[in-house]
Protein backbone atom coordinates (compact mmCIF):
# COMPACT_ATOMS: atom_id res chain seq x y z
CA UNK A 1 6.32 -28.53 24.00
CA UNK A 2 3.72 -25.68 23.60
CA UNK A 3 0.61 -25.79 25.67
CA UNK A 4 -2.36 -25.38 24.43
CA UNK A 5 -3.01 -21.99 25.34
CA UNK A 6 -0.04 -21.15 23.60
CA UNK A 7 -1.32 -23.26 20.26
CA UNK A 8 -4.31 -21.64 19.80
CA UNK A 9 -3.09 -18.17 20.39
CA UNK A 10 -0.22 -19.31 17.39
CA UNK A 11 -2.91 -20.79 15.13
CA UNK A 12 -5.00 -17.27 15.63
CA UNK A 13 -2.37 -14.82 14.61
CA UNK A 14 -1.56 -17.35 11.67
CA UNK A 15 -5.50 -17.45 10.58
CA UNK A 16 -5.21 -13.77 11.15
CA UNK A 17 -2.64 -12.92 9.13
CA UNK A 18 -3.83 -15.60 6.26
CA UNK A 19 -7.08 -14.10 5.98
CA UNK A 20 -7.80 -10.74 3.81
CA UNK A 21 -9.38 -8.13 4.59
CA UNK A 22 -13.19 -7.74 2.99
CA UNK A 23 -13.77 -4.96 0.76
CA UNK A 24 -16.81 -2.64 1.00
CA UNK A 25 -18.97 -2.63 -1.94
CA UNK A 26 -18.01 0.64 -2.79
CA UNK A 27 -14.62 -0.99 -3.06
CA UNK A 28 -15.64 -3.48 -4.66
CA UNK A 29 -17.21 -1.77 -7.05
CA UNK A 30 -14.41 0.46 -8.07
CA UNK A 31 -12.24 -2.52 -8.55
CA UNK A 32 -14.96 -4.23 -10.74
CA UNK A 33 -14.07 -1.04 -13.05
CA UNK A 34 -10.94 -0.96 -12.89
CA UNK A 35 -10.60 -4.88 -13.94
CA UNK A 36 -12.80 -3.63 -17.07
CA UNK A 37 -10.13 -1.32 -18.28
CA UNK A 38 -6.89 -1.46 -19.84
CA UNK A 39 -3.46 -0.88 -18.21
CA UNK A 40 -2.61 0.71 -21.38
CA UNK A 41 -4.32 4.11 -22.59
CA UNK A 42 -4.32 7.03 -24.59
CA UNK A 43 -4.43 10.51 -23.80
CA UNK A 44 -4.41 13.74 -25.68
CA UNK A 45 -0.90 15.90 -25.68
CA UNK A 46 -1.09 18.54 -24.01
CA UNK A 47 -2.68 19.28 -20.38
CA UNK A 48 -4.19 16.02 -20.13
CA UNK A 49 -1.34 13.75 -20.49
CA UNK A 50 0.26 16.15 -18.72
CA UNK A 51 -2.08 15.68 -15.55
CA UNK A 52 -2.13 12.01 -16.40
CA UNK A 53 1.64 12.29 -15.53
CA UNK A 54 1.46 13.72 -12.93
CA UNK A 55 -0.96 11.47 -11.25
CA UNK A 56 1.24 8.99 -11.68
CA UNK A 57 3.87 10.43 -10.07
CA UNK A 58 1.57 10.46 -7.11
CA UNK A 59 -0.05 7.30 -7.37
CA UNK A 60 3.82 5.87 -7.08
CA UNK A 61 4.81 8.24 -3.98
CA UNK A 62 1.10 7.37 -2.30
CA UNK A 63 0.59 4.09 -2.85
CA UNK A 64 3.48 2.18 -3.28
CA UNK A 65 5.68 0.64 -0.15
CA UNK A 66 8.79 1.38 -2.70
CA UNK A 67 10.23 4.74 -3.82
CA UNK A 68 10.99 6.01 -7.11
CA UNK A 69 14.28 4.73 -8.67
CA UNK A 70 13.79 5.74 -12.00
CA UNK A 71 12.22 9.30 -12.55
CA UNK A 72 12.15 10.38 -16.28
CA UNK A 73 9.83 12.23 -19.16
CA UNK A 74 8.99 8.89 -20.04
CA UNK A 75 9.66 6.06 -17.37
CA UNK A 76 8.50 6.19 -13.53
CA UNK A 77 10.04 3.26 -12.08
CA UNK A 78 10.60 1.84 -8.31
CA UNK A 79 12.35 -0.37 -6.89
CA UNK A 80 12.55 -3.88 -7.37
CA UNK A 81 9.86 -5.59 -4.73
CA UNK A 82 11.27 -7.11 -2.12
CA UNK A 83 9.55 -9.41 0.71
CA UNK A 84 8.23 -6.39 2.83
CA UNK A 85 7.01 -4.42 0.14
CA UNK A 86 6.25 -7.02 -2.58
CA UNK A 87 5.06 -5.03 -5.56
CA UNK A 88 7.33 -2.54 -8.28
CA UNK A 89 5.76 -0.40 -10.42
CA UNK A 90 6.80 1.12 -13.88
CA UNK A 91 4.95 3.25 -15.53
CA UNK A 92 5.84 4.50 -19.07
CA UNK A 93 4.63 6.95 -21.79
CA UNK A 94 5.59 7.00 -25.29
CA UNK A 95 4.21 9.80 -28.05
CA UNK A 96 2.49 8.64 -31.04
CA UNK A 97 0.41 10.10 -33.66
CA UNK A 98 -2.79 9.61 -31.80
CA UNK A 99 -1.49 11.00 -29.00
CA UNK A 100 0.53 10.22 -25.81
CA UNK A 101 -0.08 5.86 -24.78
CA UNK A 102 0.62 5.41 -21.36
CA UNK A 103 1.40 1.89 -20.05
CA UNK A 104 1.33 0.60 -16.47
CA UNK A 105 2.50 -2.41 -14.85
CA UNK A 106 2.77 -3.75 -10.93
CA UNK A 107 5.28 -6.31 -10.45
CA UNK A 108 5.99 -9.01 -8.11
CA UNK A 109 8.65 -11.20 -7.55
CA UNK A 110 6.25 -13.42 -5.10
CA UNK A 111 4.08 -15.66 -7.52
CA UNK A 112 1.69 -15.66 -4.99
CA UNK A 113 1.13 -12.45 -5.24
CA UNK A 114 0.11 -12.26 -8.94
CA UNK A 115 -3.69 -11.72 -9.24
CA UNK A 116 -2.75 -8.17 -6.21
CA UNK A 117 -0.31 -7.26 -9.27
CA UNK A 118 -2.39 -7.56 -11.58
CA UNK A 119 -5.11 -5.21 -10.03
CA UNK A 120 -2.86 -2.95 -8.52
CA UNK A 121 -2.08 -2.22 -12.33
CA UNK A 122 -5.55 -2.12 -13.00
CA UNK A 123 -6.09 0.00 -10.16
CA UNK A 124 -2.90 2.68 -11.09
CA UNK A 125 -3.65 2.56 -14.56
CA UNK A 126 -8.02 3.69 -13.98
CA UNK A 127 -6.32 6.16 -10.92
CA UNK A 128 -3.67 8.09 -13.74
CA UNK A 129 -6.48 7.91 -16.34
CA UNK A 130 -9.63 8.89 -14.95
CA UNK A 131 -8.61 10.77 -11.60
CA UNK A 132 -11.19 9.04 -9.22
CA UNK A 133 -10.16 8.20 -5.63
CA UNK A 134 -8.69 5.04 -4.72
CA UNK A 135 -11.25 3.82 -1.72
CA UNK A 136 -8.93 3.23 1.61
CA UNK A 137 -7.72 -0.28 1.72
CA UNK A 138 -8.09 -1.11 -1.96
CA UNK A 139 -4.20 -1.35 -2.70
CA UNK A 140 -1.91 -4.26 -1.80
CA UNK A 141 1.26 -2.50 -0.83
């Protein structure tokens, strides 16, 4: 039988690792525009889907607990999540005539994970676009 020294240290480290952590409002803030926009987007051909590209190349090696499995013109993709890193990432460009639409998702295979996903793609998909740094702590890895 655990002793109560023992029970509240437990029920600490579990209220510990329950709770998340606040955001500043700077954070907050970015995040409030990134919700606003689309995880799909246009961008010119040419240098600025270019760029685009490449920041999401970086995005995916800086921000993402999984590596690249899939590197292609079109299709950045990781790894499938798994408990310790519980979010995948593709990212995918296709060329129309209005120019080049990218499209990014965040993936979990945790349901309770869904509304992270869900900004994280937010959060990718305003990073690739508008190039504006990602305040520390802002991405669930």
């Amino acid at each position: 039988m655990l002793s109560r020294v023992k029970w509240a240290i437990l029920s600490t480290l579990l209220l510990c690792a329950c709770m998340k952590q606040a955001l500043s409002p700077y954070a907050e803030k970015y995040l409030a525009e990134c919700r606003k926009n689309s995880t799909v987007f246009w961008t010119d051909k040419g240098d600025e889907s270019d760029q685009a590209w490449e920041r999401a190349q970086y995005f995916l090696v800086h921000y993402s607990a999984l590596r690249i499995q899939v590197a292609t013109t079109n299709i950045l993709e990781t790894y499938n999540p798994i408990r310790s890193a519980p979010f995948g990432y593709r990212i995918s460009r296709f060329t129309g005539k209005e120019g080049i639409r990218l499209t990014v998702e965040c993936y979990t295979s945790n349901d309770s994970y869904l509304q992270e996903a869900t900004d994280n793609s937010h959060i990718a998909a305003y990073y690739i676009r508008f190039n504006k740094a990602i305040p520390t702590g802002l991405i669930s890895y």
